[in-house]
Protein backbone atom coordinates (compact mmCIF):
# COMPACT_ATOMS: atom_id res chain seq x y z
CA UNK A 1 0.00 0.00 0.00
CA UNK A 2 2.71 2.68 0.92
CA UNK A 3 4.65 1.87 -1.87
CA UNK A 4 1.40 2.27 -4.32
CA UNK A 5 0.83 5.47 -2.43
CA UNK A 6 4.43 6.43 -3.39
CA UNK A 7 4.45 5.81 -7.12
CA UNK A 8 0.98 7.66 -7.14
CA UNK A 9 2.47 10.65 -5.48
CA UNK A 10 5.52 10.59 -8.12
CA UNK A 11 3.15 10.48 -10.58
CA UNK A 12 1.50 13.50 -9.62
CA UNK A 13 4.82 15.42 -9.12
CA UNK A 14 5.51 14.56 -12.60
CA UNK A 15 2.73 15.56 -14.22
CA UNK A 16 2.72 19.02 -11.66
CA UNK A 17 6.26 19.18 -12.88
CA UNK A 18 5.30 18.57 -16.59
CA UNK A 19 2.28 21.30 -16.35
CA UNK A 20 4.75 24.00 -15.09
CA UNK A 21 7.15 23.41 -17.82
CA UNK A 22 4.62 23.83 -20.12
CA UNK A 23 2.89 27.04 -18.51
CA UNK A 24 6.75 28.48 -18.69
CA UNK A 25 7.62 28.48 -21.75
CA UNK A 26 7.89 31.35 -23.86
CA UNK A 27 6.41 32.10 -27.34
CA UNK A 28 9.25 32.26 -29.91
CA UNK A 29 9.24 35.54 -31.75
CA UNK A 30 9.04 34.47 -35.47
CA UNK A 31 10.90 37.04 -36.85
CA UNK A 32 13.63 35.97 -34.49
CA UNK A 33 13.14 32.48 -35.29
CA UNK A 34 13.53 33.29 -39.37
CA UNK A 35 16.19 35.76 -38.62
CA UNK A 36 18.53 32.43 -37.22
CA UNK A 37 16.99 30.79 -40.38
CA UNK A 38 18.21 33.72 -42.49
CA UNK A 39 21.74 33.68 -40.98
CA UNK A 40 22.56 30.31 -41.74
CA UNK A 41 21.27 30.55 -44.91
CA UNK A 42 23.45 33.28 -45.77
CA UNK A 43 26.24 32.11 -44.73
CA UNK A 44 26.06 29.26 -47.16
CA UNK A 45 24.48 31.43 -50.22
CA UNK A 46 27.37 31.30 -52.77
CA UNK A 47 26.04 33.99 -54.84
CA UNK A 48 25.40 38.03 -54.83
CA UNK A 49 21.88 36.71 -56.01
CA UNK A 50 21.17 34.53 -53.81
CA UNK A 51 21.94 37.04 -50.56
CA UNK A 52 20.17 39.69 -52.47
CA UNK A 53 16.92 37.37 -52.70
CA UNK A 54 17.30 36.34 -49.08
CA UNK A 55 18.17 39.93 -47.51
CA UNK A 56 15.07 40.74 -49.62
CA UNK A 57 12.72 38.15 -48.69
CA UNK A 58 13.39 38.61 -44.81
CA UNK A 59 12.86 42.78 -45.34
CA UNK A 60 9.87 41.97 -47.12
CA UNK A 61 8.17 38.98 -44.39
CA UNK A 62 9.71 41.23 -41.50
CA UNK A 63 10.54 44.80 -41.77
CA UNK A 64 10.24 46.02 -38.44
CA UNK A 65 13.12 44.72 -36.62
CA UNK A 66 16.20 45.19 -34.61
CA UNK A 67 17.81 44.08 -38.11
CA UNK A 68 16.00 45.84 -40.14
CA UNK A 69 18.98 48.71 -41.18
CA UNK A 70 21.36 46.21 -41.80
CA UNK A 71 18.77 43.74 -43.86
CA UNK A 72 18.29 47.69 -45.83
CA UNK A 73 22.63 47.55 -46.41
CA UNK A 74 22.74 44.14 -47.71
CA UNK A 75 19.90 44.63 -50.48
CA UNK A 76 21.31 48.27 -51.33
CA UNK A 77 25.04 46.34 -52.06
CA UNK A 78 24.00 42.90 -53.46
CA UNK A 79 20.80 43.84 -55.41
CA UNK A 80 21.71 47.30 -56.31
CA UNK A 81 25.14 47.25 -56.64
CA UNK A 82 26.55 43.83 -57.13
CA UNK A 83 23.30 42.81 -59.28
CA UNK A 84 22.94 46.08 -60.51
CA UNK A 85 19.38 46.35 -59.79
CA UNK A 86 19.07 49.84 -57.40
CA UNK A 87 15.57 50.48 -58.59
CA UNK A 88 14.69 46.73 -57.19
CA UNK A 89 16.39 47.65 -54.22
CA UNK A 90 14.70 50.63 -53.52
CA UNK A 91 11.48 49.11 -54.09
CA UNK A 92 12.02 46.99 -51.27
CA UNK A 93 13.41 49.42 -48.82
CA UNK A 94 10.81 51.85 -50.03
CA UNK A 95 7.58 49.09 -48.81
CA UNK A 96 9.67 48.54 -45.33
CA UNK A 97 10.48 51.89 -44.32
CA UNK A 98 6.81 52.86 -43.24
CA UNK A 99 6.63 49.99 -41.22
CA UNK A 100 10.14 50.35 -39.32
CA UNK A 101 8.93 51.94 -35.86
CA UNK A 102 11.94 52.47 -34.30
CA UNK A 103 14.13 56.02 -35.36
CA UNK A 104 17.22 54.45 -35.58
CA UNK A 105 16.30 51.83 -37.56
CA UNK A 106 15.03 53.44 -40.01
CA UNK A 107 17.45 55.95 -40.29
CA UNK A 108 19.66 52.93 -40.90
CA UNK A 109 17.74 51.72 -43.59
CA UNK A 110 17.12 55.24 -45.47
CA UNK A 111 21.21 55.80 -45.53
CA UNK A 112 20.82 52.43 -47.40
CA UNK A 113 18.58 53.59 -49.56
CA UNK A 114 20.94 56.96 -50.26
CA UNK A 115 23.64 54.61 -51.03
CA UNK A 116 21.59 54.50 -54.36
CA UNK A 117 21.18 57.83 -55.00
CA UNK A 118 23.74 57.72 -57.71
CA UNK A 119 21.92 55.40 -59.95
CA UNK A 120 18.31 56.45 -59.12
CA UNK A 121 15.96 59.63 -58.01
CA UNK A 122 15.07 58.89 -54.36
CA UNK A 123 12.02 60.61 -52.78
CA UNK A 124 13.75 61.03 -49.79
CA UNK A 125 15.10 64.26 -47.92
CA UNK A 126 18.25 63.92 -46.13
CA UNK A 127 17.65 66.74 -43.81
CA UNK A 128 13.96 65.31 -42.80
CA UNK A 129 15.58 61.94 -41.95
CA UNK A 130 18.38 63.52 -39.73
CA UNK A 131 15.89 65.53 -38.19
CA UNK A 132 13.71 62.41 -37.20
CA UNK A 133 16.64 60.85 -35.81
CA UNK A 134 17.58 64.29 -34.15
CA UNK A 135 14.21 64.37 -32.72
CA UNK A 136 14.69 61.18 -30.45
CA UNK A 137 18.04 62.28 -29.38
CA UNK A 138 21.16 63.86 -30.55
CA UNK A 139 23.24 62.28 -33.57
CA UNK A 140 26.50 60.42 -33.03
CA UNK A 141 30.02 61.72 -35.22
CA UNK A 142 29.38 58.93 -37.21
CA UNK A 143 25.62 59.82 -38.06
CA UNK A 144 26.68 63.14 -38.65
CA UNK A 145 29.33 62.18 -41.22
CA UNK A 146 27.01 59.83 -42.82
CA UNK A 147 24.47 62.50 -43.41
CA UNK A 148 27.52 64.90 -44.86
CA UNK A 149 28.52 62.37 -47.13
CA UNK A 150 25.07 61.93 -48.54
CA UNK A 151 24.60 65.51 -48.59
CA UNK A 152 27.84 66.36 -50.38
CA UNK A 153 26.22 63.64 -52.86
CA UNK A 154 22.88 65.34 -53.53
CA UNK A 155 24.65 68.80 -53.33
CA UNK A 156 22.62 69.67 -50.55
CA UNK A 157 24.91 71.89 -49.32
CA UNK A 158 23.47 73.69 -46.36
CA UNK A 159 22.33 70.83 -45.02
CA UNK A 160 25.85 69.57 -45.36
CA UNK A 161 27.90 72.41 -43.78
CA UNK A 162 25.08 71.89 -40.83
CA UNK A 163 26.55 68.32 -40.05
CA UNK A 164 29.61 68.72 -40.75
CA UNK A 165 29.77 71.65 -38.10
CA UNK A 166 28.22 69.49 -35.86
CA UNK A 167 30.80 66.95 -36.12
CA UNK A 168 33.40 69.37 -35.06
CA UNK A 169 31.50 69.54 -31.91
CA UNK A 170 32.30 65.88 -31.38
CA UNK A 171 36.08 65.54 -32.22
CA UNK A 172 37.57 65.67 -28.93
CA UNK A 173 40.18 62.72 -27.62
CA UNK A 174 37.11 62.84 -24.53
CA UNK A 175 34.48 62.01 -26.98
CA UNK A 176 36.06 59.61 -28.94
CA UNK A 177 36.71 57.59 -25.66
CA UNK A 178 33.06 58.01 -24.84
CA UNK A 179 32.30 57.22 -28.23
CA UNK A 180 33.78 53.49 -27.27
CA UNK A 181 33.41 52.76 -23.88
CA UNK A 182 34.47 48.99 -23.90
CA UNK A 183 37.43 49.56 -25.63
CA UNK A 184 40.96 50.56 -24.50
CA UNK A 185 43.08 52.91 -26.40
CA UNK A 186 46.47 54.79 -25.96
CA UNK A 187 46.93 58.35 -25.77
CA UNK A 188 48.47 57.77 -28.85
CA UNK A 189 45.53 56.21 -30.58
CA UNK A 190 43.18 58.82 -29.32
CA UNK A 191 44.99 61.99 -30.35
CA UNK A 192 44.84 60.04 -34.17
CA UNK A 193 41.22 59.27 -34.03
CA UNK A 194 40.43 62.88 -32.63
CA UNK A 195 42.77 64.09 -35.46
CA UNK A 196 41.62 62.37 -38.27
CA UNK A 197 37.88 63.37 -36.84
CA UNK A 198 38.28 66.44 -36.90
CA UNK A 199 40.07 66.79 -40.12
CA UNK A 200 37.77 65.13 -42.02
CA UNK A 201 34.84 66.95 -40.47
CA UNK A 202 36.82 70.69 -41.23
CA UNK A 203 37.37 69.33 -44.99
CA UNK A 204 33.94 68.57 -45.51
CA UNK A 205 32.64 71.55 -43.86
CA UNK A 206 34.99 73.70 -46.64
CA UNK A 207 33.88 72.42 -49.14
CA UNK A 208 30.40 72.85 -48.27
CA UNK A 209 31.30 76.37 -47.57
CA UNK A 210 32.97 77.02 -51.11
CA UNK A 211 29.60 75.64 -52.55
CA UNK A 212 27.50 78.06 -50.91
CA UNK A 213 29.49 80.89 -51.77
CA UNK A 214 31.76 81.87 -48.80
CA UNK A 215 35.41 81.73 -50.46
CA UNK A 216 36.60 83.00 -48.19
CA UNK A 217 35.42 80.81 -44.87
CA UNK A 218 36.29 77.56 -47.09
CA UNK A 219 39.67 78.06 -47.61
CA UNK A 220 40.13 79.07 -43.72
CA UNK A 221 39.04 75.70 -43.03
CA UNK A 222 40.68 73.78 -45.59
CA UNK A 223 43.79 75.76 -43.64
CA UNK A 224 42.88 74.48 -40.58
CA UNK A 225 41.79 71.04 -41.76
CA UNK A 226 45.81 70.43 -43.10
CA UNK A 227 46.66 71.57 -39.99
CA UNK A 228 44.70 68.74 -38.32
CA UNK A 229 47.19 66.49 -39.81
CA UNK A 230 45.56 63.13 -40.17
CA UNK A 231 47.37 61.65 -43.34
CA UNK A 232 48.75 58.65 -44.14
CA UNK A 233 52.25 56.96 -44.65
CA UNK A 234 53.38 59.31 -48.06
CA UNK A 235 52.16 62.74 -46.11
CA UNK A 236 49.10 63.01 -48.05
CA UNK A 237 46.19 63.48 -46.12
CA UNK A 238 43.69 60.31 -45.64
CA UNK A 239 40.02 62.38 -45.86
CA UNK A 240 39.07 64.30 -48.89
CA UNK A 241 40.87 67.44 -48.25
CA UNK A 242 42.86 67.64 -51.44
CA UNK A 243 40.15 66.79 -53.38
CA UNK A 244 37.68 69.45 -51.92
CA UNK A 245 40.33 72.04 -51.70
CA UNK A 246 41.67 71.17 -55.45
CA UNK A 247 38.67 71.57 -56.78
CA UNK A 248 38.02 74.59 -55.37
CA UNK A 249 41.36 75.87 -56.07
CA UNK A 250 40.58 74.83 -59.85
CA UNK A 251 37.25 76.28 -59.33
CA UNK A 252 39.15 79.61 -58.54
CA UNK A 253 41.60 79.16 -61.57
CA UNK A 254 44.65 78.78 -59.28
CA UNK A 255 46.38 75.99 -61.43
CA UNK A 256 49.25 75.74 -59.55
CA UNK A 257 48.00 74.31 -56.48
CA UNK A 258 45.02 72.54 -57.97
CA UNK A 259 47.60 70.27 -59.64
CA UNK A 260 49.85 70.45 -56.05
CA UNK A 261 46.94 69.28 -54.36
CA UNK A 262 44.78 66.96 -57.28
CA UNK A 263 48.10 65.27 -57.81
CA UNK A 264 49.27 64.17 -54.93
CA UNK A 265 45.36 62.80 -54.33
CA UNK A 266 45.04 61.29 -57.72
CA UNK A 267 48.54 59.23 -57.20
CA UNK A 268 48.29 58.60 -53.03
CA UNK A 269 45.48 59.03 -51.81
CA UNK A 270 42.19 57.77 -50.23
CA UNK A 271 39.99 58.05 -53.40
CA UNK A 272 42.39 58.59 -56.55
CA UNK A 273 39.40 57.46 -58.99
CA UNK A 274 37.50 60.71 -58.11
CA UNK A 275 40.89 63.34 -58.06
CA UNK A 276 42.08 62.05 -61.38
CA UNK A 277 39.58 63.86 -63.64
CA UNK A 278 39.90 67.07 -61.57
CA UNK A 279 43.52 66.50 -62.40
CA UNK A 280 43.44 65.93 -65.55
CA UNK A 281 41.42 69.16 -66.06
CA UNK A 282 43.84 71.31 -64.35
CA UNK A 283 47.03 70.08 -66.26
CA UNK A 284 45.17 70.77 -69.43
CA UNK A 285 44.28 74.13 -68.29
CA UNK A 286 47.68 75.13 -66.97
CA UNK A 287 49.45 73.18 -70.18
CA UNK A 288 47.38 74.17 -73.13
CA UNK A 289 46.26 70.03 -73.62
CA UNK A 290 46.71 66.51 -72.20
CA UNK A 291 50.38 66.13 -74.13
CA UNK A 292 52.88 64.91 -71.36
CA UNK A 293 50.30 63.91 -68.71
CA UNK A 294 51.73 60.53 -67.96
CA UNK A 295 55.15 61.94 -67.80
CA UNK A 296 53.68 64.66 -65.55
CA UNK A 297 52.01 61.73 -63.16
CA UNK A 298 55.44 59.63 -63.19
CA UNK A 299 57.38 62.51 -61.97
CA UNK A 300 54.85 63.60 -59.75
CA UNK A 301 55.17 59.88 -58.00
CA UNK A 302 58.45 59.93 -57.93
CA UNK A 303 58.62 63.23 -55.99
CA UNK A 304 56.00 62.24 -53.72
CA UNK A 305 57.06 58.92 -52.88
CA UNK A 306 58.95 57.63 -49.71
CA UNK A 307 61.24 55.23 -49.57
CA UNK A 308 60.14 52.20 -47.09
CA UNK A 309 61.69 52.51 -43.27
CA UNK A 310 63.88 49.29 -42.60
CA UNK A 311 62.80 46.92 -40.46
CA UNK A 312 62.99 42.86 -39.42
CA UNK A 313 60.84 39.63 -39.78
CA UNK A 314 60.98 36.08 -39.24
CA UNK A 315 60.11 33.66 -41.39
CA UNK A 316 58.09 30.29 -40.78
CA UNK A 317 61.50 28.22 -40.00
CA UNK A 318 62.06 31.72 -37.44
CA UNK A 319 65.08 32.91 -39.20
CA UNK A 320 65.59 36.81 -39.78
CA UNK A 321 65.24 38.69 -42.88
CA UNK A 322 65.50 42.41 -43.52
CA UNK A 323 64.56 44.28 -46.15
CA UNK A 324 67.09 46.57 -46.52
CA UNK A 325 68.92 43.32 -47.29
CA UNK A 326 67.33 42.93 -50.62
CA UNK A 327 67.40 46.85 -51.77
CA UNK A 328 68.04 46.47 -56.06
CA UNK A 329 65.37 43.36 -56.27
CA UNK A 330 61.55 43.28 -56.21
CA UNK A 331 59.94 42.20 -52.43
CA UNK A 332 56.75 41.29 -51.99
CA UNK A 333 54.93 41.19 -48.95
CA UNK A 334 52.16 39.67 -48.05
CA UNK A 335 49.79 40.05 -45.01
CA UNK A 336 47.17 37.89 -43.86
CA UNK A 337 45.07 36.69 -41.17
CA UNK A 338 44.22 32.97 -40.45
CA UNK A 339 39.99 33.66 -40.07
């Protein structure tokens, strides 16, 4: 008898046990559910078409997300740029974006969209998207050089100069820290991130400034933004400040140091692709045609460039090797990482 009184109260424990297990468990959010569905299946798509039709598929089933910015990046690159399909793109960003609740979300996903404002006619306004993000609270550097950037694009230049004045605010060594709270950096790595923050911001704001007229004020600040420093190994700065201040220096007919500056961009630095026909204009200009531009850009290198400082590695069997000791033969190195 006890023991049938034993395996009946074990019973019930089980089955008490059973009904809380049940009563505790917790709805699965679907679009969290296809969201680990979508990652997997990304990471095995082989093709640009294949991410753009699942990036679009999950924006279009589920556009109101914590994801839904980054979905908005993937379908701007693969469909409309890889695939070369920014009016399909669009479309699907377009249907989503009324449905995104969140403000920072879907300020994430409409910089996605102005990533295709090259190829198409958006009917988007830069300024009313900053402003809704402004709204909830106040815009990070980055957010504020994104919206430069995209002004500069649609030559919406008040609204550029606005941001990019704004940024300045945000420059600081103090703010970058704050800016990245779980990570540690040097003295030495904050005074370059401040540096490079604020001379990108100072560029951008001249140029803005040359395009609404004020001569004057832009060429103060492309002054100040070379004295920012921020450039890379060759001296030549690594924002657009050459290119800005060439072209406005072209813009002014000072040949001389549209060609100082355009050069030195179009051979070294960050985006050569868009100095070169600036360049190429202002050699023209100062030379009366395009005879003896590829001499011009050879010498121009070779003045510019900088020999390599010396230094030491290893190989795999751990014996030295150092590159001064192979000066007269061609060295190539290579750099990788083992991900």
């Amino acid at each position: 008898m006890a023991r049938r009184a034993s395996i009946l109260a074990l019973t019930v424990l089980v089955g008490l046990a059973m009904g809380c297990t049940k009563t505790e468990q917790v709805a699965v959010d679907p679009a969290t559910a296809a969201y680990e569905v979508f990652k997997t299946a990304w990471d095995e798509a082989a093709t640009a078409d294949a991410k753009a039709a699942l990036a679009t598929d999950y924006l279009t089933r589920f556009p109101d997300t914590d994801h839904s910015g980054s979905i908005a990046w993937r379908i701007a690159y693969y469909r409309g740029e890889e695939l070369g399909d920014p009016a399909g793109a669009w479309a699907a960003i377009e249907t989503a974006l009324p449905q995104i609740a969140d403000p920072e979300q879907r300020f994430e996903a409409s910089m996605a969209a102005f990533s295709l404002a090259d190829s198409i006619d958006l009917p988007l306004d830069i300024a009313e998207v900053a402003g809704a993000l402004a709204a909830v609270r106040p815009l990070s550097f980055d957010e504020h050089g994104e919206v430069t950037d995209v002004a500069v694009g649609l030559e919406r230049w008040a609204v550029a100069e606005q941001h990019a004045s704004a940024a300045l605010e945000l420059t600081t060594p103090e703010q970058v820290k704050a800016d990245y709270p779980d990570r540690e950096f040097s003295e030495a790595q904050l005074l370059a991130r401040s540096q490079h923050r604020r001379a990108s911001s100072l560029a951008a704001s001249g140029w803005a400034l040359f395009n609404l007229g004020e001569r004057e004020a832009a060429f103060q600040r492309f002054e100040e933004a070379a004295a920012a420093g921020s450039v890379g190994y060759l001296g030549v700065p690594n924002t657009p400040l050459y290119r800005y201040w060439g072209r406005a220096a072209l813009s002014e007919g000072d040949l001389e140091k549209a060609i100082e500056l355009l050069g030195a961009e179009a051979i070294f630095g960050e985006d050569r692709a868009a100095a070169e026909p600036y360049l190429r204009e202002a050699f023209a200009a100062k030379s009366g045609g395009s005879e003896g531009y590829e001499e011009f850009l050879w010498a121009t290198r070779s003045r510019l460039a900088r020999a390599a400082d010396d230094f030491e590695l290893p190989d795999y069997e751990g014996r030295p090797h150092r590159l001064s000791d192979r000066a007269g033969t061609v060295t190539l190195l290579a750099f990788w990482f083992p991900t």
